[in-house]
C-alpha atoms as a PDB file:
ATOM      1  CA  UNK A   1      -5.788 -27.649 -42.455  1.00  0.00           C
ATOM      2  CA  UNK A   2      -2.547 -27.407 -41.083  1.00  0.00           C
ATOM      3  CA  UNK A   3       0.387 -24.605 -40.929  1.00  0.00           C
ATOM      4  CA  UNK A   4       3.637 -23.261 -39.493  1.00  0.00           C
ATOM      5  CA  UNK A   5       2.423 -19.870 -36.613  1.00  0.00           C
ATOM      6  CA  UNK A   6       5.791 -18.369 -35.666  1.00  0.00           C
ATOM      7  CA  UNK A   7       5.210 -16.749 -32.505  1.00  0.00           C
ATOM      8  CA  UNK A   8       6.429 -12.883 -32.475  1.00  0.00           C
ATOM      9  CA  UNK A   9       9.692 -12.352 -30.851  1.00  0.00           C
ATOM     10  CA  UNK A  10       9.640 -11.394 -27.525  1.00  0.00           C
ATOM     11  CA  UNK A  11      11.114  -7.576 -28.244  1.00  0.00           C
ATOM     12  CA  UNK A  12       8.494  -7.204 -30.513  1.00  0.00           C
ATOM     13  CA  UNK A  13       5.598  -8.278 -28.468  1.00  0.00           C
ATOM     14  CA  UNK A  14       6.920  -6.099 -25.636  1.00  0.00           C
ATOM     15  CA  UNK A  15       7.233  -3.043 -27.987  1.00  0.00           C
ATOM     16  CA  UNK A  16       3.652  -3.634 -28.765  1.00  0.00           C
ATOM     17  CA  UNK A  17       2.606  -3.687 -25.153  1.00  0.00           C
ATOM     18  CA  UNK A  18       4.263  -0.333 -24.397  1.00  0.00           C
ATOM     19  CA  UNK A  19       3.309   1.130 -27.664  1.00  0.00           C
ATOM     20  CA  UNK A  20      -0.297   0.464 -26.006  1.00  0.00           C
ATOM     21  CA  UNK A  21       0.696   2.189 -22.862  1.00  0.00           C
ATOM     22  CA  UNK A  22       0.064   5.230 -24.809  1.00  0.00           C
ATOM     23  CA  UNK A  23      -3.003   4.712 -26.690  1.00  0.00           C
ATOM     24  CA  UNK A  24      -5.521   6.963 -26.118  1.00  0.00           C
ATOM     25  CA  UNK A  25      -3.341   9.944 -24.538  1.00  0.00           C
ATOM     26  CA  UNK A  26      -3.439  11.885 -27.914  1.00  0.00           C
ATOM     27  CA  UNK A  27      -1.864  15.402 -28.568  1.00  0.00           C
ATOM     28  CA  UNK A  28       0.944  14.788 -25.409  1.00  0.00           C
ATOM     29  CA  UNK A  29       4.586  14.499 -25.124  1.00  0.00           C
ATOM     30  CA  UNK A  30       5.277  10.993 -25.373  1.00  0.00           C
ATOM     31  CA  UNK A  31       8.472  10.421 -23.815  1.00  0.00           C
ATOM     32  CA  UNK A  32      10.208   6.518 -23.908  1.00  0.00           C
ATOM     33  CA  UNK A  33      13.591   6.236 -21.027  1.00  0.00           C
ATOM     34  CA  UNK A  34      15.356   3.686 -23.098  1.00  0.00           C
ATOM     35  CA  UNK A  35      15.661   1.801 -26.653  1.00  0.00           C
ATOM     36  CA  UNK A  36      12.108  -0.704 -25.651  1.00  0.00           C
ATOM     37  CA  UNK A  37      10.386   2.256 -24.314  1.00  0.00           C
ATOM     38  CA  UNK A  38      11.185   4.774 -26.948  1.00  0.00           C
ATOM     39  CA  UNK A  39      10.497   2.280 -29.748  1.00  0.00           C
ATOM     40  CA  UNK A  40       6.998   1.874 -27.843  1.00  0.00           C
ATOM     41  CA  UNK A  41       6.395   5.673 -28.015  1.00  0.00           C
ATOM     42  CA  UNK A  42       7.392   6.172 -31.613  1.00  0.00           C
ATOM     43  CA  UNK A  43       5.506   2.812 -33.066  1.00  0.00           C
ATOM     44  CA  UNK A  44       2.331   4.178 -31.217  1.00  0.00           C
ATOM     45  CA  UNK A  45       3.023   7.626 -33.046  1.00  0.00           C
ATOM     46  CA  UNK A  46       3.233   5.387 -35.985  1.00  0.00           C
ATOM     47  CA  UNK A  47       0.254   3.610 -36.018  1.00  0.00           C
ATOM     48  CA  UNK A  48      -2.540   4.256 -33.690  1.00  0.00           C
ATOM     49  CA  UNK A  49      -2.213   7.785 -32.013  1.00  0.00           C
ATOM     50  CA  UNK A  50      -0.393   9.966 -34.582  1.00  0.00           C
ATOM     51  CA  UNK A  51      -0.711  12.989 -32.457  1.00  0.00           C
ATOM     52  CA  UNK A  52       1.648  12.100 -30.000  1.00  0.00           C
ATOM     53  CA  UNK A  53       4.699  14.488 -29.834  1.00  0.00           C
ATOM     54  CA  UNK A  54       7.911  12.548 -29.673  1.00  0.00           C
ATOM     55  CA  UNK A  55      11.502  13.778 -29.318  1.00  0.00           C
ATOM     56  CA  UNK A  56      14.844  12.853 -30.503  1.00  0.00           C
ATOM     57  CA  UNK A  57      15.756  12.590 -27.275  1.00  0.00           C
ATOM     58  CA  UNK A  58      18.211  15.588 -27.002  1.00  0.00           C
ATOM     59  CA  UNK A  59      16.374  19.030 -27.622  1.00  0.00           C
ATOM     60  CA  UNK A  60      13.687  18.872 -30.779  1.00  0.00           C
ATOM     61  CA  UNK A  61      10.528  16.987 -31.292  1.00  0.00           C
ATOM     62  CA  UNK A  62      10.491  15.479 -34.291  1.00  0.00           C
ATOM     63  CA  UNK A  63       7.929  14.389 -37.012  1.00  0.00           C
ATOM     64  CA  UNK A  64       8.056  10.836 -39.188  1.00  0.00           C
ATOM     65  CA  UNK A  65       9.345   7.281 -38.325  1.00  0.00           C
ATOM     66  CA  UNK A  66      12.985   8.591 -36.770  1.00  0.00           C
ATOM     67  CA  UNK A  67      15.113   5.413 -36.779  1.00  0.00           C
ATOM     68  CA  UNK A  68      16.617   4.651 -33.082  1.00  0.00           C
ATOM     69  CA  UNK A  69      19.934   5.698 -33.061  1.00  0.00           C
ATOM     70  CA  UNK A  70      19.605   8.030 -36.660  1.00  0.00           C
ATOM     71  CA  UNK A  71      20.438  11.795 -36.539  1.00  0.00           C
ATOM     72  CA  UNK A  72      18.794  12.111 -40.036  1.00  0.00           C
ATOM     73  CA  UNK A  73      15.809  13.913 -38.523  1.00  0.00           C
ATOM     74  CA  UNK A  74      12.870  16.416 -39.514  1.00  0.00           C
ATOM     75  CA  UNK A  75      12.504  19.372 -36.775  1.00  0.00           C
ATOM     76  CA  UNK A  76       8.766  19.726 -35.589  1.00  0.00           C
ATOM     77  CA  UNK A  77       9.943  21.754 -31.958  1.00  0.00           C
ATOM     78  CA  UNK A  78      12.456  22.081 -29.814  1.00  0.00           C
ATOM     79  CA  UNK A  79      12.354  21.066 -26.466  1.00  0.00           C
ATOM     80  CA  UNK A  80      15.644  21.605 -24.319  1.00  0.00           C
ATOM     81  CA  UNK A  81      15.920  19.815 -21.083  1.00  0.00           C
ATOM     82  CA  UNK A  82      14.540  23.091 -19.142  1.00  0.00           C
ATOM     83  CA  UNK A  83      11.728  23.277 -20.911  1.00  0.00           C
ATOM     84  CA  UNK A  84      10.740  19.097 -20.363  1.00  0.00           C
ATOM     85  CA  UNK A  85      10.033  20.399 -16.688  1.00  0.00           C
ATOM     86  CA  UNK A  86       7.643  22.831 -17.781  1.00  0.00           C
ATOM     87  CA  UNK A  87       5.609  20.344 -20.181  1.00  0.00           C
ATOM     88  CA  UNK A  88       5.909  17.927 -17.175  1.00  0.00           C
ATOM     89  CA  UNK A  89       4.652  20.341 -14.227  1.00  0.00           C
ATOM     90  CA  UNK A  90       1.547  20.743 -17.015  1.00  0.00           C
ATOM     91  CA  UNK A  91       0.933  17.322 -17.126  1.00  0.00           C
ATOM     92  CA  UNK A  92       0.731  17.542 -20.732  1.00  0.00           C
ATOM     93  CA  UNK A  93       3.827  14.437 -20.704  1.00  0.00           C
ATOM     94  CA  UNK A  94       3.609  10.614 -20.327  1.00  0.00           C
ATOM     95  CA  UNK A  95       6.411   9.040 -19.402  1.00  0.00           C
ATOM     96  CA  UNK A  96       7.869   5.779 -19.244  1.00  0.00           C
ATOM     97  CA  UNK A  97      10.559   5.273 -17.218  1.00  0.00           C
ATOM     98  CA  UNK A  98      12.672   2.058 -15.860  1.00  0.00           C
ATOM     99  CA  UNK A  99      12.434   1.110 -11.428  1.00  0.00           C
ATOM    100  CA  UNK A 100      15.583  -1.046  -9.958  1.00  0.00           C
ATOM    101  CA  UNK A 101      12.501  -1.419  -6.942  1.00  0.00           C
ATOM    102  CA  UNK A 102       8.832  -1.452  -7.207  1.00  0.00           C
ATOM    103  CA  UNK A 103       6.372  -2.311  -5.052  1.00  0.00           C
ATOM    104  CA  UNK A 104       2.246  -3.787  -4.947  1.00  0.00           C
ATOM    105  CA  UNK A 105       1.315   0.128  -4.897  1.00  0.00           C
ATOM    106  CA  UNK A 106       3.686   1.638  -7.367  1.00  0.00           C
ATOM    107  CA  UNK A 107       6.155   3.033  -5.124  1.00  0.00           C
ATOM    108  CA  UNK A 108       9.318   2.952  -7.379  1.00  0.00           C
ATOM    109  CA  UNK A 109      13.655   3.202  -6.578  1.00  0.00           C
ATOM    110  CA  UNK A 110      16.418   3.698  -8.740  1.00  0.00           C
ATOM    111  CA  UNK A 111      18.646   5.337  -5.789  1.00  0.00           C
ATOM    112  CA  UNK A 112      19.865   2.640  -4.078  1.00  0.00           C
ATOM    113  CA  UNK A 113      19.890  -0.613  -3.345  1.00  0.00           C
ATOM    114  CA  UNK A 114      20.324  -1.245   1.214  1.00  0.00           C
ATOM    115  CA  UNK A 115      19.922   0.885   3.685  1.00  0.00           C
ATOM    116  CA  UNK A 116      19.925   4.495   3.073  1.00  0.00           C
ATOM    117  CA  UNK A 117      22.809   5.088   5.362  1.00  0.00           C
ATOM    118  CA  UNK A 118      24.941   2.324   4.197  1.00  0.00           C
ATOM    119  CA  UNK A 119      23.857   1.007   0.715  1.00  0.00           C
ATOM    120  CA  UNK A 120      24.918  -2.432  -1.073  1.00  0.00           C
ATOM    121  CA  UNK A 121      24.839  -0.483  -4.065  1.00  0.00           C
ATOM    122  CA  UNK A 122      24.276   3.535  -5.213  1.00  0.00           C
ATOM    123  CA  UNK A 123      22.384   3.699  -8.294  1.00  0.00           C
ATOM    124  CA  UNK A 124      21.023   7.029 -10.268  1.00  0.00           C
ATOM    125  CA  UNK A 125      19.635   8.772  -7.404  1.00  0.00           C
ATOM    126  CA  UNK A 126      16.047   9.596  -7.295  1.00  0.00           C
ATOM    127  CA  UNK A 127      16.579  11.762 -10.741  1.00  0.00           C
ATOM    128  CA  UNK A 128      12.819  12.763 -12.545  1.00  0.00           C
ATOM    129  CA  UNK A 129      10.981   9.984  -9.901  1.00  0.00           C
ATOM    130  CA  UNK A 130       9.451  12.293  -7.907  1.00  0.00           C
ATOM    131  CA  UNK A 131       8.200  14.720 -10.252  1.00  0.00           C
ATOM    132  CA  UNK A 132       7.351  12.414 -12.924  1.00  0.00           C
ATOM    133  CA  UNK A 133       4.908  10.618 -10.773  1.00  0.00           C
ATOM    134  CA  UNK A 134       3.399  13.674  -9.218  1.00  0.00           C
ATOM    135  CA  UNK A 135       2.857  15.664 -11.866  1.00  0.00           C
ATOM    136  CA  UNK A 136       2.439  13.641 -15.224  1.00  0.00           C
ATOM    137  CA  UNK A 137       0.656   9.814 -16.401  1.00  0.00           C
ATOM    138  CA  UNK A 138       3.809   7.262 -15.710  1.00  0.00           C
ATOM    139  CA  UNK A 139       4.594   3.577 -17.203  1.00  0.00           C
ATOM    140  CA  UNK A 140       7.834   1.580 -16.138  1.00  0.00           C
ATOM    141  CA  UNK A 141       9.851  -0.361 -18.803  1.00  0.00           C
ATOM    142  CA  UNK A 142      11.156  -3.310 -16.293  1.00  0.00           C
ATOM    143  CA  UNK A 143      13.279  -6.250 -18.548  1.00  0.00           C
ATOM    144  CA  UNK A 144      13.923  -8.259 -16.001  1.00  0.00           C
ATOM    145  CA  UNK A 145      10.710  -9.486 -13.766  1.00  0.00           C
ATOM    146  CA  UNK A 146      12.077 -11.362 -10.980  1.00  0.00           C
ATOM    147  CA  UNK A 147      11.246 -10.852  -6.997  1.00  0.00           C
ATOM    148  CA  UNK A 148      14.082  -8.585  -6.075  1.00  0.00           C
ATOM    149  CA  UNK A 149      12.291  -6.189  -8.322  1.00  0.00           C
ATOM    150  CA  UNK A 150       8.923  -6.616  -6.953  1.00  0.00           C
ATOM    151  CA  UNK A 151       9.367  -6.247  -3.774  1.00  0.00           C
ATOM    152  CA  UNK A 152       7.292  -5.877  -0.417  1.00  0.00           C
ATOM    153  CA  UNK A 153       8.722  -2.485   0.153  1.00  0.00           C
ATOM    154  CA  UNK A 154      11.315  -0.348  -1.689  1.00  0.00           C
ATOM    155  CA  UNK A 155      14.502   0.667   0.253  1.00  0.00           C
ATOM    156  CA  UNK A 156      14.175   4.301  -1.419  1.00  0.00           C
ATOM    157  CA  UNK A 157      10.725   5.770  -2.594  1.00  0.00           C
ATOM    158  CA  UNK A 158      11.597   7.605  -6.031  1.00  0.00           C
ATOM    159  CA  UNK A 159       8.774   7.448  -7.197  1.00  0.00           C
ATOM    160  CA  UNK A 160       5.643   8.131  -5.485  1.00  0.00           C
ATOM    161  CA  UNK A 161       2.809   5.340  -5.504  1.00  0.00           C
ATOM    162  CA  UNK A 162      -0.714   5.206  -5.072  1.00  0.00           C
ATOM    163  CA  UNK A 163      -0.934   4.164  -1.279  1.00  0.00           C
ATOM    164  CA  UNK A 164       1.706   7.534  -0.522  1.00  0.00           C
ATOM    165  CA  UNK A 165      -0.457   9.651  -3.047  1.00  0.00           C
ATOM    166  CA  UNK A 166      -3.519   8.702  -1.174  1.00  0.00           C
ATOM    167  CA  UNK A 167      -2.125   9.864   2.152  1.00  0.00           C
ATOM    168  CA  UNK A 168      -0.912  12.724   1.150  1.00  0.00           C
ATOM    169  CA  UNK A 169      -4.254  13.854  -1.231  1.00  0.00           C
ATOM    170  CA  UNK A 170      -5.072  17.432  -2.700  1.00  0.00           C
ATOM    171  CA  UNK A 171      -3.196  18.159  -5.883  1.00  0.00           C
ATOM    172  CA  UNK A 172      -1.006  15.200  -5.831  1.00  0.00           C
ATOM    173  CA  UNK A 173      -3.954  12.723  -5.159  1.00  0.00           C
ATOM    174  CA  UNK A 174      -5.704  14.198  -8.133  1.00  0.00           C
ATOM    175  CA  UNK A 175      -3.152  14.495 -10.524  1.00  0.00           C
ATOM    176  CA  UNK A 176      -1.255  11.070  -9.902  1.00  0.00           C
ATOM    177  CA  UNK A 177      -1.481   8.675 -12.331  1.00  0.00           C
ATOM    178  CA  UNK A 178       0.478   5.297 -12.932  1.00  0.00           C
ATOM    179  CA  UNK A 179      -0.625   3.474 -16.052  1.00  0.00           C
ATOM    180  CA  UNK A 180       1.244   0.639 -17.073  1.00  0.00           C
ATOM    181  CA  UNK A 181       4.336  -1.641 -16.190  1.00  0.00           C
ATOM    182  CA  UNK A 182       5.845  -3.844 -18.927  1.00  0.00           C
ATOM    183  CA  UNK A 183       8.170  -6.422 -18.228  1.00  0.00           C
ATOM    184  CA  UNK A 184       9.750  -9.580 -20.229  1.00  0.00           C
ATOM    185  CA  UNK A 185       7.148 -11.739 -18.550  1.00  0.00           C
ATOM    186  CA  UNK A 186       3.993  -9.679 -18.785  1.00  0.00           C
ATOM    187  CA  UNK A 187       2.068  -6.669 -18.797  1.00  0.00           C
ATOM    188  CA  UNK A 188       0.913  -5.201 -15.489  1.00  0.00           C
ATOM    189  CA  UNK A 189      -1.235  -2.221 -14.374  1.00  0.00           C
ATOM    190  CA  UNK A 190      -2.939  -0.557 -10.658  1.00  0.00           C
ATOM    191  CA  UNK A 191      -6.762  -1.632 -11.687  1.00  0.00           C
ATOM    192  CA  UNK A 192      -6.481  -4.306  -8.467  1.00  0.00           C
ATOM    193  CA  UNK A 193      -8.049  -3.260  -5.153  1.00  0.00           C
ATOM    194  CA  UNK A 194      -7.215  -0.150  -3.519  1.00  0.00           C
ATOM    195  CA  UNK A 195      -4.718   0.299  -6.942  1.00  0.00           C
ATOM    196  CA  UNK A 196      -2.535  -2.284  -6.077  1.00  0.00           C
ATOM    197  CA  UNK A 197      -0.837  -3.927  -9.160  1.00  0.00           C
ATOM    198  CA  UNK A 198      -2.684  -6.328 -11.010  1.00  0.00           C
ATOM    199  CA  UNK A 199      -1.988  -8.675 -14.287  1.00  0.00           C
ATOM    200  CA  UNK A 200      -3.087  -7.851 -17.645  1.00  0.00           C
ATOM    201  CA  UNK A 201      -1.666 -10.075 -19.801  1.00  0.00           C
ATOM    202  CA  UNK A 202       1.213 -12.455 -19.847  1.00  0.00           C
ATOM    203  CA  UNK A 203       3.317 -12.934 -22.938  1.00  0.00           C
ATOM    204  CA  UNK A 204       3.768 -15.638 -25.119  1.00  0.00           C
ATOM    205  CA  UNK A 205       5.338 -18.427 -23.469  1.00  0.00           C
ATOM    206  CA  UNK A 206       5.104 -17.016 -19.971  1.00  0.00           C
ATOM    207  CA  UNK A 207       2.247 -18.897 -17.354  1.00  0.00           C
ATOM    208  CA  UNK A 208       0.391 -16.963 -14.732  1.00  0.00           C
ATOM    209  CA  UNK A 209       2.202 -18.918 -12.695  1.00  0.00           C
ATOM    210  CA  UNK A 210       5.858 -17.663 -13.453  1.00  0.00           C
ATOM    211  CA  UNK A 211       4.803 -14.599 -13.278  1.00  0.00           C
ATOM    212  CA  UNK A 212       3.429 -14.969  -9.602  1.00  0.00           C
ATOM    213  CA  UNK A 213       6.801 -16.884  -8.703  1.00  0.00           C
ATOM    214  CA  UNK A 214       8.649 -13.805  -9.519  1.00  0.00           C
ATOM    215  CA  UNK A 215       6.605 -11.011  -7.732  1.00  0.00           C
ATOM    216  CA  UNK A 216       7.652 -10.822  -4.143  1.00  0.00           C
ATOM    217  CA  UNK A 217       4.412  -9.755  -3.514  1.00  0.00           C
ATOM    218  CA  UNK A 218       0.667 -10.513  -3.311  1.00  0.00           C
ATOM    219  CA  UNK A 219      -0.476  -9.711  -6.681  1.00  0.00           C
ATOM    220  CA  UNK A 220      -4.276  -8.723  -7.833  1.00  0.00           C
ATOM    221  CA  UNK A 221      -4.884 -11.758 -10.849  1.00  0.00           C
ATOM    222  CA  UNK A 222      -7.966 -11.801 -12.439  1.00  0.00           C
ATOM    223  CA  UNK A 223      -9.624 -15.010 -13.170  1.00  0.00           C
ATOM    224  CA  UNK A 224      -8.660 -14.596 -16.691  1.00  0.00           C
ATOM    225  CA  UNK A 225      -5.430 -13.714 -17.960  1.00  0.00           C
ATOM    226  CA  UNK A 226      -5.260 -13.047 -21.784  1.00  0.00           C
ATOM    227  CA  UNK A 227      -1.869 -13.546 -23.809  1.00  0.00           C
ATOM    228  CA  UNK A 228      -0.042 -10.065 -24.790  1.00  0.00           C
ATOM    229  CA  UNK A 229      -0.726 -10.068 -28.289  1.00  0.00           C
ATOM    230  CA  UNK A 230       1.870  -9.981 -30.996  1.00  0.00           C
ATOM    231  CA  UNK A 231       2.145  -6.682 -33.231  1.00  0.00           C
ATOM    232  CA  UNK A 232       0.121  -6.616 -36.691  1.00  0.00           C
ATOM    233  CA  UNK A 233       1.349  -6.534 -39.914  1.00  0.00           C
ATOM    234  CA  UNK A 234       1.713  -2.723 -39.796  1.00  0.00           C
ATOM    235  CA  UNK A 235       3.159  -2.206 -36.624  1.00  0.00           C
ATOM    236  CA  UNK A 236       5.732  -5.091 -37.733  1.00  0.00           C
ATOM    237  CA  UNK A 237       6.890  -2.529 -40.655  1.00  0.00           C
ATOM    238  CA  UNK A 238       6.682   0.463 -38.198  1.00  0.00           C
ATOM    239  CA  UNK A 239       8.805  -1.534 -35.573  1.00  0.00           C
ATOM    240  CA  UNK A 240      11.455  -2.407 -38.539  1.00  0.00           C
ATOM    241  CA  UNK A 241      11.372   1.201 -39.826  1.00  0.00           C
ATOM    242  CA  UNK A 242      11.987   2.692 -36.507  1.00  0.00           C
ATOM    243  CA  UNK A 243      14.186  -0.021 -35.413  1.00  0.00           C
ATOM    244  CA  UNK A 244      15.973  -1.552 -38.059  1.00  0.00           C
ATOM    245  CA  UNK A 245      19.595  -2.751 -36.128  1.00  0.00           C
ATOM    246  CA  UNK A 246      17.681  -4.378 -34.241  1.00  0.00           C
ATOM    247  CA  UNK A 247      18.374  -3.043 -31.231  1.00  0.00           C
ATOM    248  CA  UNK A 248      15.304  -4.302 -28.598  1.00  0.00           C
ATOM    249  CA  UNK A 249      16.604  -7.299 -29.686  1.00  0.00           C
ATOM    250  CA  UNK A 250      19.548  -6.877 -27.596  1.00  0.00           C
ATOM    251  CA  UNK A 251      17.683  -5.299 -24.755  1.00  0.00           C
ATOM    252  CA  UNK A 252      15.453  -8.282 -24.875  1.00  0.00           C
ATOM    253  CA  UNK A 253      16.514 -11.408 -26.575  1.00  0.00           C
ATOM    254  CA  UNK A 254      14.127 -14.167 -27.385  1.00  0.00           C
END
């Protein structure tokens, strides 16, 4: 028996992975930095945890299948930027974020790139880092996995990781938890010795091996090393109702 398999674009397959990022978490506020990450949040709302709070974005949560980049929205809450700090400090919020740095323990910058007295280049500044990954469950978007991402050390810790949280114990110990990093080559977690960053999954396409020739670092790699699956049948509709421009597909093109 033969037959044509079209392997899932890669946006799609990466939506997938950090619509899983979420599953589980239940009655939270998801929150997606970005078009892939967002997407992720609302397809997981979607499909497999429907109790997830998402926002718009600006100030309301929302109910239904809001199209990225629609204002033609149903009001469920309203949640102003002030009030995303208190929902965060509650760790009732899972986040997923984007790092210009990140390291084998999770340690994450996006304040600069150099020294911190004389920077090659300024980026955001340390913005939510610190709080997000103190205080609420994290994930990191990343679209472009190459070793001057993953790096030995970070020239700015923004985010806290799990070697720094283990020094400095008590509530920030307990409370500090770093779930998933999705990139274009593959999905990643801290389940590796110690929580240092191991591979899940790579995607379609992608060989253990490229991924390992792009982490400038030791990475924890299991002795097997699945492929990221593509999305079903239902979370293909969900992804084209939520996303129907097609915009992941300019974040991430095939």
């Amino acid at each position: 028996m033969s037959g044509n398999v079209t392997t899932p674009a890669l946006a799609d397959v990466v939506a997938v992975a950090c619509a899983e990022a979420w599953r589980g978490d239940g009655e939270i506020f998801a929150s997606g930095m970005g078009t892939i990450p967002m997407l992720g949040a609302r397809l997981a709302r979607a499909t497999f945890e429907p109790d997830l709070m998402v926002s718009d974005g600006e100030a309301f949560f929302v109910s239904g299948d809001l199209p990225i980049g629609s204002t033609d929205k149903t009001v469920e809450g309203w949640i102003p930027f002030r009030q995303v700090f208190d929902t965060l400090w509650g760790g009732r919020r899972h986040v997923m974020m984007g790092a210009s740095q990140i390291d084998r323990f999770g340690n994450t910058n996006i304040a600069n790139i150099g020294p911190w007295d004389k920077p090659k280049a300024q980026l955001l500044g340390v913005r939510g880092g610190p709080g997000n990954t103190v205080n609420n469950a994290t994930s990191f978007f990343i679209p472009k996995h190459v070793s001057t991402v993953f790096v030995t050390s970070v020239d700015m810790v923004s985010g806290v990781g799990y070697d720094r949280a283990g020094q400095l114990g008590g509530f920030i110990a307990a409370r500090h938890d770093l779930r998933r990093v999705v990139t274009n080559l593959a999905v990643l977690d801290f389940g590796g010795p110690d929580h240092c960053m191991r591979l899940v999954s790579v995607h379609p396409g992608v060989s253990v091996d490229d991924v390992v020739a792009n982490t400038g670092f030791q990475l924890h790699v299991p002795s097997n090393v699945p492929e990221s699956r593509g999305p079903t049948d239902d979370e293909m509709a969900a992804i084209d109702r939520i996303d129907p421009r097609g915009f992941r597909h300019r974040e991430l093109p095939s």
